[in-house]
C-alpha atoms as a PDB file:
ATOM      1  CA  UNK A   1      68.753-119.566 -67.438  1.00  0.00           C
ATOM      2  CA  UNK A   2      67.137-120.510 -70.611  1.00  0.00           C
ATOM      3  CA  UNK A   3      70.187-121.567 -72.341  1.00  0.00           C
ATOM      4  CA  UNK A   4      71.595-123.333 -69.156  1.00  0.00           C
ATOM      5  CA  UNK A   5      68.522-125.322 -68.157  1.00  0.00           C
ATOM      6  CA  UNK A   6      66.802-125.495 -71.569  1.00  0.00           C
ATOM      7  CA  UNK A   7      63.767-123.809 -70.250  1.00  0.00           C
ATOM      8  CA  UNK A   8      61.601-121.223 -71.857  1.00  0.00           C
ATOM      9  CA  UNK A   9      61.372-117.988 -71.134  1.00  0.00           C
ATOM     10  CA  UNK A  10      57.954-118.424 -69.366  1.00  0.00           C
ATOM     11  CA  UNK A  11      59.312-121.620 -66.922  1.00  0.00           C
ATOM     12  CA  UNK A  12      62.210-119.310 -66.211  1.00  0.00           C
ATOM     13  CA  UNK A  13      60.255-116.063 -65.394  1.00  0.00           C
ATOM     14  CA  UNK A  14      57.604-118.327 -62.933  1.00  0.00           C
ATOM     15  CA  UNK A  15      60.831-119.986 -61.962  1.00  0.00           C
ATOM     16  CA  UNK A  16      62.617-116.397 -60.725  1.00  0.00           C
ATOM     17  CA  UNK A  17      59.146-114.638 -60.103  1.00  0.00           C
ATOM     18  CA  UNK A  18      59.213-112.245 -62.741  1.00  0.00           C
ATOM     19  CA  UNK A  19      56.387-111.437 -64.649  1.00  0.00           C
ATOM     20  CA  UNK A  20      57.435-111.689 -68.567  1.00  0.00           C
ATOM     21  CA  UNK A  21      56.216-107.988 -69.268  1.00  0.00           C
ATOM     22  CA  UNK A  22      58.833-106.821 -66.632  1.00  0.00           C
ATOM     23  CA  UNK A  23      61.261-109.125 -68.143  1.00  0.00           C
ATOM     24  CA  UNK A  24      60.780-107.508 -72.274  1.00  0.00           C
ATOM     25  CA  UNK A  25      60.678-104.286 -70.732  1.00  0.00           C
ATOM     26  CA  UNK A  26      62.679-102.179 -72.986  1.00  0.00           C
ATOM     27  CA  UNK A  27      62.506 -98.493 -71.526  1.00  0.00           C
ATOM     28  CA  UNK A  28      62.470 -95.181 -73.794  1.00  0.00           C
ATOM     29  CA  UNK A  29      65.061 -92.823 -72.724  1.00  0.00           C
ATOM     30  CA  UNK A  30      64.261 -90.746 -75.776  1.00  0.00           C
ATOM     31  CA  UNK A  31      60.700 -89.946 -73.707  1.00  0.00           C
ATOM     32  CA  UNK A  32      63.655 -88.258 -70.904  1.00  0.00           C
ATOM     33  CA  UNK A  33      65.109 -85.725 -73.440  1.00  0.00           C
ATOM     34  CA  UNK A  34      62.842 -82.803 -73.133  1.00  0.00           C
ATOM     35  CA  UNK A  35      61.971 -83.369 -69.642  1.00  0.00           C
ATOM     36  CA  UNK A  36      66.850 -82.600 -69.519  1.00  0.00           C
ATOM     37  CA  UNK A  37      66.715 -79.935 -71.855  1.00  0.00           C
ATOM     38  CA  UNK A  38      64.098 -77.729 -70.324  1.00  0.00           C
ATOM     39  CA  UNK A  39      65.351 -78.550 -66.598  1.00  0.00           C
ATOM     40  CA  UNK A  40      69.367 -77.725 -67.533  1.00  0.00           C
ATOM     41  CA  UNK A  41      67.745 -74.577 -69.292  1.00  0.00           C
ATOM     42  CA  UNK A  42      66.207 -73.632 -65.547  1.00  0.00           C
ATOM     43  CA  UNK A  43      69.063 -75.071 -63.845  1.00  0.00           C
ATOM     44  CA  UNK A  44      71.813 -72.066 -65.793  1.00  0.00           C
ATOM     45  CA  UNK A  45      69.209 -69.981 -65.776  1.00  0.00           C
ATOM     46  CA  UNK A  46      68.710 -70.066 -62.141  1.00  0.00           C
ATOM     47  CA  UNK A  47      71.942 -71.847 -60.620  1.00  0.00           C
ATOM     48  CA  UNK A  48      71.239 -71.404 -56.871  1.00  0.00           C
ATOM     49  CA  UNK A  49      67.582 -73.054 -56.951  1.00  0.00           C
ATOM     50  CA  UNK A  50      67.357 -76.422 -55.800  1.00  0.00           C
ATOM     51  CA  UNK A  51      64.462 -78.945 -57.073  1.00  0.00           C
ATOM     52  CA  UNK A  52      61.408 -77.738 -55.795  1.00  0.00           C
ATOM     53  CA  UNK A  53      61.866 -74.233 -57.093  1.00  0.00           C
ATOM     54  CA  UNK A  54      63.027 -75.435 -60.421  1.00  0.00           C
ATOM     55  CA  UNK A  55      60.017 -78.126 -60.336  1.00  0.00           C
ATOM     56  CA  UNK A  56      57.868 -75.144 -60.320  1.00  0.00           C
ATOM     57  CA  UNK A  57      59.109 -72.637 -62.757  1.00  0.00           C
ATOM     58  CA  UNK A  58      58.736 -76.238 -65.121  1.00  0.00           C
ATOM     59  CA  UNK A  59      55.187 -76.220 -63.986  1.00  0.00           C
ATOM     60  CA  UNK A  60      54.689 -72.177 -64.823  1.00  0.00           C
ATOM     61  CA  UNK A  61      55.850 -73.080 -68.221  1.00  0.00           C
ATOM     62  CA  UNK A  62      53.501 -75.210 -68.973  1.00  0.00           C
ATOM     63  CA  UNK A  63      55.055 -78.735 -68.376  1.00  0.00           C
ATOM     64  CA  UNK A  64      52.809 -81.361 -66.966  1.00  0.00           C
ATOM     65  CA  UNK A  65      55.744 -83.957 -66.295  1.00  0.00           C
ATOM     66  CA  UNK A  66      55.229 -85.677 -62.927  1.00  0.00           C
ATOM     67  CA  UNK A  67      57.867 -84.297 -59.877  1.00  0.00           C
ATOM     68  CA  UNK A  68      59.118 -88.081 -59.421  1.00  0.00           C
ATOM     69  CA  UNK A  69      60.142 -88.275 -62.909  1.00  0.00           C
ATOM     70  CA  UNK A  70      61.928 -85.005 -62.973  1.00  0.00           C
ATOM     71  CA  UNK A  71      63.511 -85.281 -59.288  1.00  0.00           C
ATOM     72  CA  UNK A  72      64.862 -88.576 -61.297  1.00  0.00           C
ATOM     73  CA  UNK A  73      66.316 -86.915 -63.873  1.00  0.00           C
ATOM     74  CA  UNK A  74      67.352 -83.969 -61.767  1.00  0.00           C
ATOM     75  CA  UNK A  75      69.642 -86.338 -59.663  1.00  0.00           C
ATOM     76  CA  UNK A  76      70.885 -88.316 -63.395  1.00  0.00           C
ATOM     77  CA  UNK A  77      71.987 -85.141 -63.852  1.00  0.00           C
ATOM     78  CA  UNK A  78      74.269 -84.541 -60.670  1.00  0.00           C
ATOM     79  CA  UNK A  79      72.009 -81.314 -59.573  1.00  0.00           C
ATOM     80  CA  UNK A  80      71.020 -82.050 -56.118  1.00  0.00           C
ATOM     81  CA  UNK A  81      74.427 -80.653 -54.840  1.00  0.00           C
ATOM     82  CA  UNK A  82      74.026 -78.692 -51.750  1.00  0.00           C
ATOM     83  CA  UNK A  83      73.037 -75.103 -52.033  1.00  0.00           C
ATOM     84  CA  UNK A  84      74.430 -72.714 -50.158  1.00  0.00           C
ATOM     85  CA  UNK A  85      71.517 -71.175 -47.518  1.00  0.00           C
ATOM     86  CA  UNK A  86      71.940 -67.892 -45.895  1.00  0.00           C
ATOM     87  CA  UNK A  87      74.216 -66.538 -43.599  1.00  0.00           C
ATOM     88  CA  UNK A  88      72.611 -65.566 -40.360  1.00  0.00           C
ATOM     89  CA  UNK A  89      74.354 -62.952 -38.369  1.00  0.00           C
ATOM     90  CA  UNK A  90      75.358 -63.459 -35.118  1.00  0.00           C
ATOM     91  CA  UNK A  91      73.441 -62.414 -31.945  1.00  0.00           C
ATOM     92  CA  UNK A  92      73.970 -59.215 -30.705  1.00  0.00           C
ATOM     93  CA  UNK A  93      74.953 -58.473 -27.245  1.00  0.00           C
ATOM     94  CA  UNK A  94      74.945 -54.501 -26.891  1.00  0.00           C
ATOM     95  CA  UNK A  95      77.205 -53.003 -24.268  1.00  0.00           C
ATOM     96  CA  UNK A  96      75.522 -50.384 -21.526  1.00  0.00           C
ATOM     97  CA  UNK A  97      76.615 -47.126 -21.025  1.00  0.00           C
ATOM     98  CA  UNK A  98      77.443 -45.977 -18.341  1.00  0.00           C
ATOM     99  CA  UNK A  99      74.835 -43.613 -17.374  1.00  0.00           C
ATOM    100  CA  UNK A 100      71.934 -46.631 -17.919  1.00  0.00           C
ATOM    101  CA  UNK A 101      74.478 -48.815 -15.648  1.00  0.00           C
ATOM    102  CA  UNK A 102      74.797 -46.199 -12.867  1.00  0.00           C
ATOM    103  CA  UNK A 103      71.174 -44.746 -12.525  1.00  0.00           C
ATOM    104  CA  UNK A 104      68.961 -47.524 -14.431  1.00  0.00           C
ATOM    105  CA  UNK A 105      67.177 -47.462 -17.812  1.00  0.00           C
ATOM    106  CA  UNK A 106      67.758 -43.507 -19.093  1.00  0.00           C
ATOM    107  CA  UNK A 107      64.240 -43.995 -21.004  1.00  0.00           C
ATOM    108  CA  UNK A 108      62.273 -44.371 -18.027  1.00  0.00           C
ATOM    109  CA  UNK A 109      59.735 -41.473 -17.079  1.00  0.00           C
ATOM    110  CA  UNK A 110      58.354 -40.340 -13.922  1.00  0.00           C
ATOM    111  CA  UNK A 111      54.901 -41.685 -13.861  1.00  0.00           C
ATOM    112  CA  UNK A 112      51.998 -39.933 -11.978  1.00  0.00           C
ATOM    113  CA  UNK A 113      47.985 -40.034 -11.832  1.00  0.00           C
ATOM    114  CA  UNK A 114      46.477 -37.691 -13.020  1.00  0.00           C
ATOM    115  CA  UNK A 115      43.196 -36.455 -12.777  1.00  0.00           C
ATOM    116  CA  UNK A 116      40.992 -34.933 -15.574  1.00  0.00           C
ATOM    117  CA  UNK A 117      38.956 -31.317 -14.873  1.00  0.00           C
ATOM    118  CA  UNK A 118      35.278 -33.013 -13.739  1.00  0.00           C
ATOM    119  CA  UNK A 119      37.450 -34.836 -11.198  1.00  0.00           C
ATOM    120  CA  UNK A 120      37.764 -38.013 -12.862  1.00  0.00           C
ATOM    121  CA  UNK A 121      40.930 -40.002 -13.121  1.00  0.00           C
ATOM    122  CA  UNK A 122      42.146 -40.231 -16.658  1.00  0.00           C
ATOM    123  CA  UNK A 123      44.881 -43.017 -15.904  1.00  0.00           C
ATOM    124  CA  UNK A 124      48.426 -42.460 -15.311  1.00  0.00           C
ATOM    125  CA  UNK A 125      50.616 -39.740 -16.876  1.00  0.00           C
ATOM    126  CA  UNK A 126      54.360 -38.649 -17.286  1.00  0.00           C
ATOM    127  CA  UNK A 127      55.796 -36.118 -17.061  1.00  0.00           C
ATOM    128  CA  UNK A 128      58.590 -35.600 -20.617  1.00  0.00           C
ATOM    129  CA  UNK A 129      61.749 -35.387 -18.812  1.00  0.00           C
ATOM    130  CA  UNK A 130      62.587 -36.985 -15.196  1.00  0.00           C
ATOM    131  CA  UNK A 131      64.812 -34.672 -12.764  1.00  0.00           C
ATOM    132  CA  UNK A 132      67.637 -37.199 -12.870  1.00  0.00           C
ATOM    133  CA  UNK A 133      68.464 -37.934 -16.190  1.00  0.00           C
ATOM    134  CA  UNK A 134      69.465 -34.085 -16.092  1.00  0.00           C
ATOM    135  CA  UNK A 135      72.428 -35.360 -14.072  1.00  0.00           C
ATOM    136  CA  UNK A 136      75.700 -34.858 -16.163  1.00  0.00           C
ATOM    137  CA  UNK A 137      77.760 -38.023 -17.363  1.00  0.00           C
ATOM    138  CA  UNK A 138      80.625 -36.993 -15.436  1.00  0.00           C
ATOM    139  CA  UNK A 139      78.194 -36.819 -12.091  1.00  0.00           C
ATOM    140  CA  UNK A 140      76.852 -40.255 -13.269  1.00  0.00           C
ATOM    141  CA  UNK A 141      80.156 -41.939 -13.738  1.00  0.00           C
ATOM    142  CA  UNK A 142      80.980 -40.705  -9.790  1.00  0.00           C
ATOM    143  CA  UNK A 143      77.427 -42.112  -8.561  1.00  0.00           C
ATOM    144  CA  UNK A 144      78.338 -45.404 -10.223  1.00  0.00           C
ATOM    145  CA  UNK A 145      81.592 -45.538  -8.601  1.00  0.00           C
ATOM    146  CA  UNK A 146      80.581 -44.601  -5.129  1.00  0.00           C
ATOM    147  CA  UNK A 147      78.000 -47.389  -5.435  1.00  0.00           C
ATOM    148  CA  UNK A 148      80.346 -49.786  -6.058  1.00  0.00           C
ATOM    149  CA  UNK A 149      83.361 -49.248  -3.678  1.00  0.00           C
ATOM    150  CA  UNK A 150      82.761 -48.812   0.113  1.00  0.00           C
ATOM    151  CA  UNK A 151      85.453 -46.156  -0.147  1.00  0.00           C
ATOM    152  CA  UNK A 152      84.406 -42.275  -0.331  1.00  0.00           C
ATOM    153  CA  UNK A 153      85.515 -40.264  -2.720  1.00  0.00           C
ATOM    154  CA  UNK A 154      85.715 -36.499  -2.825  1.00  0.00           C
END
């Protein structure tokens, strides 16, 4: 614009609404190269870490460079690829047997008040085993079947 218009610098700055300062700006990419070194260092060190983890281990070294300048230079340098997270398994569905299908829950307990020796009532108690989960699995599997069909069987 100078050259084209014969104006100076200044008219052409006020002209474009630039101050001059930003205009001579000249920046120092030297200033950048310890700030790559140390954070390619992390980055082999720990490939699977993305930028806030590697921001840190920076800051536990002793580093006092400011996160925008290094998330800068951490995407110059290509390292905000995706990382791989962690596989969740899939939700379970367990399968019943067949005794917990034909007579209900096998881990549920006869349940009786009780009363303590002074005659007070302690709560309720259980007794260890219920009478029907003495029942064999054969038996079961018959009770289970006779519940579902209308039709006896022997």
């Amino acid at each position: 614009m100078t050259e084209h218009f014969g104006l100076s610098i200044r008219q052409a700055c006020r002209a474009l609404h630039l101050s001059r300062t930003a205009y001579a700006y000249k920046p120092d990419t030297t200033r950048d190269e310890p700030v790559i070194s140390a954070l390619q260092q992390a980055a082999e060190r720990y490939p699977r870490y993305g930028f806030r983890k590697l921001f840190f281990i920076l800051r536990r070294q002793g580093h006092k460079w400011n996160h925008k300048r290094i998330h800068r230079i951490y995407c110059l340098l290509k390292l905000n690829f995706r990382r791989k997270g962690k596989q969740r398994l899939p939700t379970r569905h367990p399968m019943h047997t067949i005794g917990s299908i034909a007579i209900g829950n096998s881990a549920k307990r006869v349940f009786s008040a009780g009363e303590r020796p002074a005659g007070r009532c302690h709560g309720i108690g259980y007794s260890s085993v219920a009478p029907w989960l003495l029942i064999t699995p054969a038996y079961q599997w018959k009770l289970f079947l006779r519940r579902r069909s209308s039709v006896p069987l022997p």
